[in-house]
C-alpha atoms as a PDB file:
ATOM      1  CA  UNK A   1      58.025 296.913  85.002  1.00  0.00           C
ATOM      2  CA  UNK A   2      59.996 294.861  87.278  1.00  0.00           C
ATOM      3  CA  UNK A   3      58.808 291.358  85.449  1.00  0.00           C
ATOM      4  CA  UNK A   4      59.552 293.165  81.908  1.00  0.00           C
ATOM      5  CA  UNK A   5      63.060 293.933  83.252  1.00  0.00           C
ATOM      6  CA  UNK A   6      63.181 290.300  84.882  1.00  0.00           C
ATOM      7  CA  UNK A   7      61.798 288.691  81.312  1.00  0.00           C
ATOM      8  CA  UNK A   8      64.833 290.298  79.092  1.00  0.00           C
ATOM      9  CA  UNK A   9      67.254 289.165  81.990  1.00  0.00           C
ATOM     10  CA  UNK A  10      66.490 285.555  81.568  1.00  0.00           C
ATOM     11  CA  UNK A  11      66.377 286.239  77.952  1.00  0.00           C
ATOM     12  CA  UNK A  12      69.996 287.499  77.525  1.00  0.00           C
ATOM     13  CA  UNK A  13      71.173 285.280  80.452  1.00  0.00           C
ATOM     14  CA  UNK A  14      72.765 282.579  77.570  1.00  0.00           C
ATOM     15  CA  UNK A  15      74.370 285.070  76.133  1.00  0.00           C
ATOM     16  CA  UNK A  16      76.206 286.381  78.973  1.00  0.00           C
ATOM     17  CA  UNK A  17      76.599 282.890  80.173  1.00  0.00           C
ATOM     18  CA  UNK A  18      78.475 282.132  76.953  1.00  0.00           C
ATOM     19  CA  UNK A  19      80.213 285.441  76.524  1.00  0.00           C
ATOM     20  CA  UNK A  20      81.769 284.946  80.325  1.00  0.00           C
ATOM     21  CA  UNK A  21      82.769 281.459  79.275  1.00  0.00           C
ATOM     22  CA  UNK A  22      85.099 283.132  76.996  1.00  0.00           C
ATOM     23  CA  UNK A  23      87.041 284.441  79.769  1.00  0.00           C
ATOM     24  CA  UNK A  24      88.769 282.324  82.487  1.00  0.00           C
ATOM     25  CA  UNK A  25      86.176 280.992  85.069  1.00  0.00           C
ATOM     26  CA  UNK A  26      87.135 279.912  88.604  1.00  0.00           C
ATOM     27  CA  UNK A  27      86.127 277.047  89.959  1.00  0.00           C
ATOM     28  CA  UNK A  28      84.839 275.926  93.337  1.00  0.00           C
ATOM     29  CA  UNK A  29      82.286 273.653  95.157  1.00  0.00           C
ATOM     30  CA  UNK A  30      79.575 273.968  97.369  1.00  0.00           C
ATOM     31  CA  UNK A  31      80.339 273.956 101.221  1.00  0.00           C
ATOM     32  CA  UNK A  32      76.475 273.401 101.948  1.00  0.00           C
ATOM     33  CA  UNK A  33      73.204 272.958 100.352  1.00  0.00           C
ATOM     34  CA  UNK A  34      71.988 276.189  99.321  1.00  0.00           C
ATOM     35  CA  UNK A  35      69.263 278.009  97.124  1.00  0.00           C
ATOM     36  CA  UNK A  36      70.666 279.489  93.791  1.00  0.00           C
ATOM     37  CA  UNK A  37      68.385 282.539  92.647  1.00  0.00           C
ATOM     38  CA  UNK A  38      67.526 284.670  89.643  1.00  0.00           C
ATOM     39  CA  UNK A  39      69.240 287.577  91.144  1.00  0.00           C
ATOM     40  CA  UNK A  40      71.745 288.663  93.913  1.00  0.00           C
ATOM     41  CA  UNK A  41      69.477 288.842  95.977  1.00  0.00           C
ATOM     42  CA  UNK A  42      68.018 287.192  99.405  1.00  0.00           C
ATOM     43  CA  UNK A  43      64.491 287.207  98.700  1.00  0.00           C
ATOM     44  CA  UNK A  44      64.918 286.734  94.709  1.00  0.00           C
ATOM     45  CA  UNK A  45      63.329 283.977  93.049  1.00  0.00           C
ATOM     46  CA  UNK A  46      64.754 280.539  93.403  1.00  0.00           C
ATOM     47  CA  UNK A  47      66.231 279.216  89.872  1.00  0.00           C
ATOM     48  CA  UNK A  48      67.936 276.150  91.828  1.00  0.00           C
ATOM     49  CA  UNK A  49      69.714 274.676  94.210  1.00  0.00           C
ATOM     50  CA  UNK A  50      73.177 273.127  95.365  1.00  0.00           C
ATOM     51  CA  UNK A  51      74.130 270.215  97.350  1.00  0.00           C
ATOM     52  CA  UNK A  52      77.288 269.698  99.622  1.00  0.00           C
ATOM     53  CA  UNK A  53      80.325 268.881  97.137  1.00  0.00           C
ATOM     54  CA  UNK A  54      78.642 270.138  93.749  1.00  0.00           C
ATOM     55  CA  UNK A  55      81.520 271.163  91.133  1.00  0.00           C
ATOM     56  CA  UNK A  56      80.483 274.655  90.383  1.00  0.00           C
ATOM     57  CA  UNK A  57      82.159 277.536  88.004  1.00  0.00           C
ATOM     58  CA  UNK A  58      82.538 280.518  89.272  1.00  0.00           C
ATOM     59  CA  UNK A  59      81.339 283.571  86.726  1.00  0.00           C
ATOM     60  CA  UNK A  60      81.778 286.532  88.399  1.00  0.00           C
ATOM     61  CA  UNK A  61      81.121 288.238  92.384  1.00  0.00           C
ATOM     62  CA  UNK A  62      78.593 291.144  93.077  1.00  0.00           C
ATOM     63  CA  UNK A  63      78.848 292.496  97.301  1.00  0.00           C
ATOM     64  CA  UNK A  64      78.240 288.662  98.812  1.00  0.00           C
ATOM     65  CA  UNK A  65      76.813 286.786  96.243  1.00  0.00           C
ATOM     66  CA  UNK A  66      78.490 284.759  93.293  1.00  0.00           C
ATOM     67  CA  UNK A  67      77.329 284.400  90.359  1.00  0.00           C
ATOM     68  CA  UNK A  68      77.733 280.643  89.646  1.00  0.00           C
ATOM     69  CA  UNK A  69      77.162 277.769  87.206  1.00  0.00           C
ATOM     70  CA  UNK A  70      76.591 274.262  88.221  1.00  0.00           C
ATOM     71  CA  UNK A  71      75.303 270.667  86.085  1.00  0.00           C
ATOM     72  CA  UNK A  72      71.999 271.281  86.960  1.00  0.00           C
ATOM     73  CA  UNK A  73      71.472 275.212  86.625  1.00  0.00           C
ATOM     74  CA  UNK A  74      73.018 278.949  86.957  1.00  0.00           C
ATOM     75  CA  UNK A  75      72.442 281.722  89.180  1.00  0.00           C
ATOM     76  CA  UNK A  76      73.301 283.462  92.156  1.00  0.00           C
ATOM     77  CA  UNK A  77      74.687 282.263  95.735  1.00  0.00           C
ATOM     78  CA  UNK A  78      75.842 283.506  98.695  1.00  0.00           C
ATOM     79  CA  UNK A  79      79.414 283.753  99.025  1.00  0.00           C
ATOM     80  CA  UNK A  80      79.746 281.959 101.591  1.00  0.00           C
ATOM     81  CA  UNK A  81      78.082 278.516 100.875  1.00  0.00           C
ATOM     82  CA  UNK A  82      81.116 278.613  98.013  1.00  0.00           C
ATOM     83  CA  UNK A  83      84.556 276.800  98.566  1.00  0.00           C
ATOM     84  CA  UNK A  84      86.828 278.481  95.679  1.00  0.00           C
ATOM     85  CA  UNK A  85      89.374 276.439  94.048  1.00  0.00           C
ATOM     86  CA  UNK A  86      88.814 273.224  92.650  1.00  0.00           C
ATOM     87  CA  UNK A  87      87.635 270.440  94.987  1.00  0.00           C
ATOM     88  CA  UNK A  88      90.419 268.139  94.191  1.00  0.00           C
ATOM     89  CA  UNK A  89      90.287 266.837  97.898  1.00  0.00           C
ATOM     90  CA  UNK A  90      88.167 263.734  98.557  1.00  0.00           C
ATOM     91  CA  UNK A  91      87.999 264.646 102.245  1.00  0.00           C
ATOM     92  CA  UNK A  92      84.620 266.748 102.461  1.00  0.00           C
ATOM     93  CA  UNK A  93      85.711 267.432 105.886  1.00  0.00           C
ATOM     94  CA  UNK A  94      89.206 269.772 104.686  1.00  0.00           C
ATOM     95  CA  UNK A  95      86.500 271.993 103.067  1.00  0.00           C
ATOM     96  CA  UNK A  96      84.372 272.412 106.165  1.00  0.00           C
ATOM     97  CA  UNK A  97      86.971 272.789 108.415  1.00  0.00           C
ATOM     98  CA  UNK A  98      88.847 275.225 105.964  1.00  0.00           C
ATOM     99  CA  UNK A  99      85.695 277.267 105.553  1.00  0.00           C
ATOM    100  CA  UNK A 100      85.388 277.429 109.459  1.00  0.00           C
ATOM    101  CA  UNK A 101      88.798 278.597 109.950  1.00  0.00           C
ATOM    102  CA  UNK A 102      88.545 281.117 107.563  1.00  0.00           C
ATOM    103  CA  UNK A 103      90.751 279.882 105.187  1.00  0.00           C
ATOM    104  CA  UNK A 104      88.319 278.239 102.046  1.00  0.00           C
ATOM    105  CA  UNK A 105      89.721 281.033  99.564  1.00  0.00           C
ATOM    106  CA  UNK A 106      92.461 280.284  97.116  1.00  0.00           C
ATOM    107  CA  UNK A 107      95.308 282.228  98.757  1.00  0.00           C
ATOM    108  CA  UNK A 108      94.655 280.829 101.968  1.00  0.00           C
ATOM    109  CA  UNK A 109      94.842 284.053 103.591  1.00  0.00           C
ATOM    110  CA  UNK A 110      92.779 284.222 106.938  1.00  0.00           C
ATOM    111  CA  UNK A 111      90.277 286.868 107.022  1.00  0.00           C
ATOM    112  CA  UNK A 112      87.086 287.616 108.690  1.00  0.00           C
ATOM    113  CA  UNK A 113      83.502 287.445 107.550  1.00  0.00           C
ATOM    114  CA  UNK A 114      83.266 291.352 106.653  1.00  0.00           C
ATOM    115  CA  UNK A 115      86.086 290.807 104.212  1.00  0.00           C
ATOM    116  CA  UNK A 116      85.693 287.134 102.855  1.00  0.00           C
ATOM    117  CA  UNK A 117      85.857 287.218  99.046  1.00  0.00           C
ATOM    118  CA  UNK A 118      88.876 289.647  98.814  1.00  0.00           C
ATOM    119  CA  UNK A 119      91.071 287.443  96.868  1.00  0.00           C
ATOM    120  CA  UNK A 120      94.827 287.288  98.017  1.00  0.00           C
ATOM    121  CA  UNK A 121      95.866 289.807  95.206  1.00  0.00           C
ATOM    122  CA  UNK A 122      92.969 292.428  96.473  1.00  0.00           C
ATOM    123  CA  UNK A 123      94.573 291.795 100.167  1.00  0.00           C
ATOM    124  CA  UNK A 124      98.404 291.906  98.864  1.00  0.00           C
ATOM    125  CA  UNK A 125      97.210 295.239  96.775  1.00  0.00           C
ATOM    126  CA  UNK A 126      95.844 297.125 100.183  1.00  0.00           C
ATOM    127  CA  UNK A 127      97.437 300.233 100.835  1.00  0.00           C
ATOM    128  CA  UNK A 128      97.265 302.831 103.849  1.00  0.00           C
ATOM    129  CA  UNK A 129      94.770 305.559 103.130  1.00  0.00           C
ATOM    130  CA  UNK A 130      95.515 308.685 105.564  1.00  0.00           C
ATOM    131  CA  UNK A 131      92.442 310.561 104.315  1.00  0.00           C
ATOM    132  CA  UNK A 132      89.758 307.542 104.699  1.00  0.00           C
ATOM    133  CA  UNK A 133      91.686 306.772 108.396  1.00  0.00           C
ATOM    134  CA  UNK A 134      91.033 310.369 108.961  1.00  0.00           C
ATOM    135  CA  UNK A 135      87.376 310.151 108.192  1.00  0.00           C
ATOM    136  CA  UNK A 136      86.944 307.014 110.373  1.00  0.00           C
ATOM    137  CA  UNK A 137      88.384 308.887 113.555  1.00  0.00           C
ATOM    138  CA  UNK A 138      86.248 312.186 112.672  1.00  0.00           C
ATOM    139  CA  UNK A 139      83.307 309.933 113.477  1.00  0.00           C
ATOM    140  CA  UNK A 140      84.958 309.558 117.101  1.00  0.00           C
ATOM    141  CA  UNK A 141      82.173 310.648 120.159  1.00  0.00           C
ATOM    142  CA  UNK A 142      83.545 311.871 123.831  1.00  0.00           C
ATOM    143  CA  UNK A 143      82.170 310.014 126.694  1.00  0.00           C
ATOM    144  CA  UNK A 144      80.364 313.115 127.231  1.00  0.00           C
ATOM    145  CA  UNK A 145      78.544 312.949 123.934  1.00  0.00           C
ATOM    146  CA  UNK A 146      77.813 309.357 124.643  1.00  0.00           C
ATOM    147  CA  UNK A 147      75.797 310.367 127.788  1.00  0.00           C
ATOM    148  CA  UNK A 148      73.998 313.419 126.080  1.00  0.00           C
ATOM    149  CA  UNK A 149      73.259 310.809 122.836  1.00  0.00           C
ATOM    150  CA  UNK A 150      72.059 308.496 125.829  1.00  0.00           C
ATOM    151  CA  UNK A 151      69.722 310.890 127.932  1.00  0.00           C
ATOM    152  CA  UNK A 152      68.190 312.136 124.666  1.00  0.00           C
ATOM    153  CA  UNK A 153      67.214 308.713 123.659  1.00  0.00           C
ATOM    154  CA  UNK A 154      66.001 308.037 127.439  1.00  0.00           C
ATOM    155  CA  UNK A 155      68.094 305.072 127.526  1.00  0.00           C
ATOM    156  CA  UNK A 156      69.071 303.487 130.761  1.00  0.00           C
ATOM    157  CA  UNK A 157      72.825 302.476 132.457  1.00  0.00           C
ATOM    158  CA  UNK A 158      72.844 299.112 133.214  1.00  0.00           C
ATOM    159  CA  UNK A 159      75.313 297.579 135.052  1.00  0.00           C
ATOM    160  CA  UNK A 160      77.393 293.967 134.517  1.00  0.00           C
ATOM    161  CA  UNK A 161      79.043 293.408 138.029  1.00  0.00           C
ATOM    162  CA  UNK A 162      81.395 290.553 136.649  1.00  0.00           C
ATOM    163  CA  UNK A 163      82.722 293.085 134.297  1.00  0.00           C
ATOM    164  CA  UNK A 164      85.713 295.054 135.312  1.00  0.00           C
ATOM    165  CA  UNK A 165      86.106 298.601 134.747  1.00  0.00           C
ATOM    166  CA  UNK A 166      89.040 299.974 132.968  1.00  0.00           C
ATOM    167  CA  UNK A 167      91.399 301.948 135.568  1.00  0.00           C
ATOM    168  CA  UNK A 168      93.277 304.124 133.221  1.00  0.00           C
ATOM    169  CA  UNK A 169      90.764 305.116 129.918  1.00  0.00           C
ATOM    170  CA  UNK A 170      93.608 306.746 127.794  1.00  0.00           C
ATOM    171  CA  UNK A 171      95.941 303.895 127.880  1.00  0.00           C
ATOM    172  CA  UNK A 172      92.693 301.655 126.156  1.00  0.00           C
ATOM    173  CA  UNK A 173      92.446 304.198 123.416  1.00  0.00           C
ATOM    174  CA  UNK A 174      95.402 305.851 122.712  1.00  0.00           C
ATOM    175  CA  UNK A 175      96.113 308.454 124.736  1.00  0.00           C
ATOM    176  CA  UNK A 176      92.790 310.431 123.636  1.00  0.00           C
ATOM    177  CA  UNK A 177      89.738 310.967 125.758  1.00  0.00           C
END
C-alpha cells in the first residue's frame, strides 16, 4: 500500500510542482550540504541533494521540513539547512554566521530553534492566550509530587556540590510553592 500511495505521489508531483509555481515562491539557499527526500520525512527516501550556496525556491513548509526546488531536483529538507531570502550576498560567511545567530529568516527576528520558521508576520501576529497559559501552569507538580514521582520510579538524589542551592524557593518561581 505504502509504494502504491508513494507511486501516485511522484506521479502528481509535476503537477503540484507547476500548480505552486503559479503562486509566489520564496527563495533561499542552502546553508549546508544536505539530503533532499521524497517526503518530510528523516528516514524517507533520498530524491537528491544540496550543496553549500545552491539557489533554491521555496514551495511550501510542513513542521521542520521545506518543501524545496533546486537546478538539479525537488523535494523535501530540513528547515534548517535553508537560508530564506535570496542569496544576493557573495560573502558565504554572512549566511553562516546569520544562521548561527539565529537570524537567517527574512524578518531578521531572533528566535530559537523550537520556533525557527515562524516568519516575522506569524511572530508580529502572536497574541496572549489566558486559557492555553492556564493549561501550561495546570501541568505544574509540588516538590512533594516530585519526590513521590521520584520514589515510585526508584530513582536516586544525586548531588552537584559546585551547585548552589536556592535560599528563598518562592522568589525563583513566583511566589508559589
Amino acid at each position: 500500500m505504502r509504494k502504491l500511495t508513494q507511486w501516485l505521489i511522484a506521479a502528481s508531483f509535476p503537477a503540484l510542482l507547476l500548480a505552486n509555481n503559479s503562486m509566489a515562491a520564496e527563495k533561499g539557499s542552502a546553508l549546508k550540504n544536505d539530503s533532499i527526500r521524497f517526503e518530510p520525512y528523516a528516514d524517507a527516501k533520498v530524491t537528491g541533494s544540496l550543496s553549500r550556496g545552491d539557489s533554491l525556491e521555496i514551495i511550501s513548509k510542513k513542521g521542520a521540513w521545506l518543501q524545496v526546488k533546486s537546478k538539479k531536483s525537488a523535494g523535501w529538507v530540513r528547515l534548517l539547512s535553508v537560508k530564506r531570502g535570496s542569496s544576493s550576498s557573495s560573502s558565504q560567511v554572512g549566511g553562516v554566521l546569520a544562521a548561527a545567530s539565529g537570524r537567517a529568516g527574512t524578518g531578521q527576528v531572533v528566535s530559537t530553534t523550537g520556533i525557527r520558521g515562524l516568519s516575522a508576520e506569524e511572530l508580529k501576529a502572536a497574541k496572549f492566550n489566558e486559557v492555553e497559559v492556564k493549561t501550561l501552569e495546570s501541568y505544574t507538580q509540588s516538590a512533594e509530587q516530585g519526590r513521590q514521582f521520584a520514589k515510585s520510579g526508584k530513582l536516586k538524589t544525586v548531588s552537584f556540590p559546585n551547585l548552589k542551592a536556592v535560599p528563598n524557593q518562592t522568589a525563583v518561581n513566583g511566589g508559589s510553592k
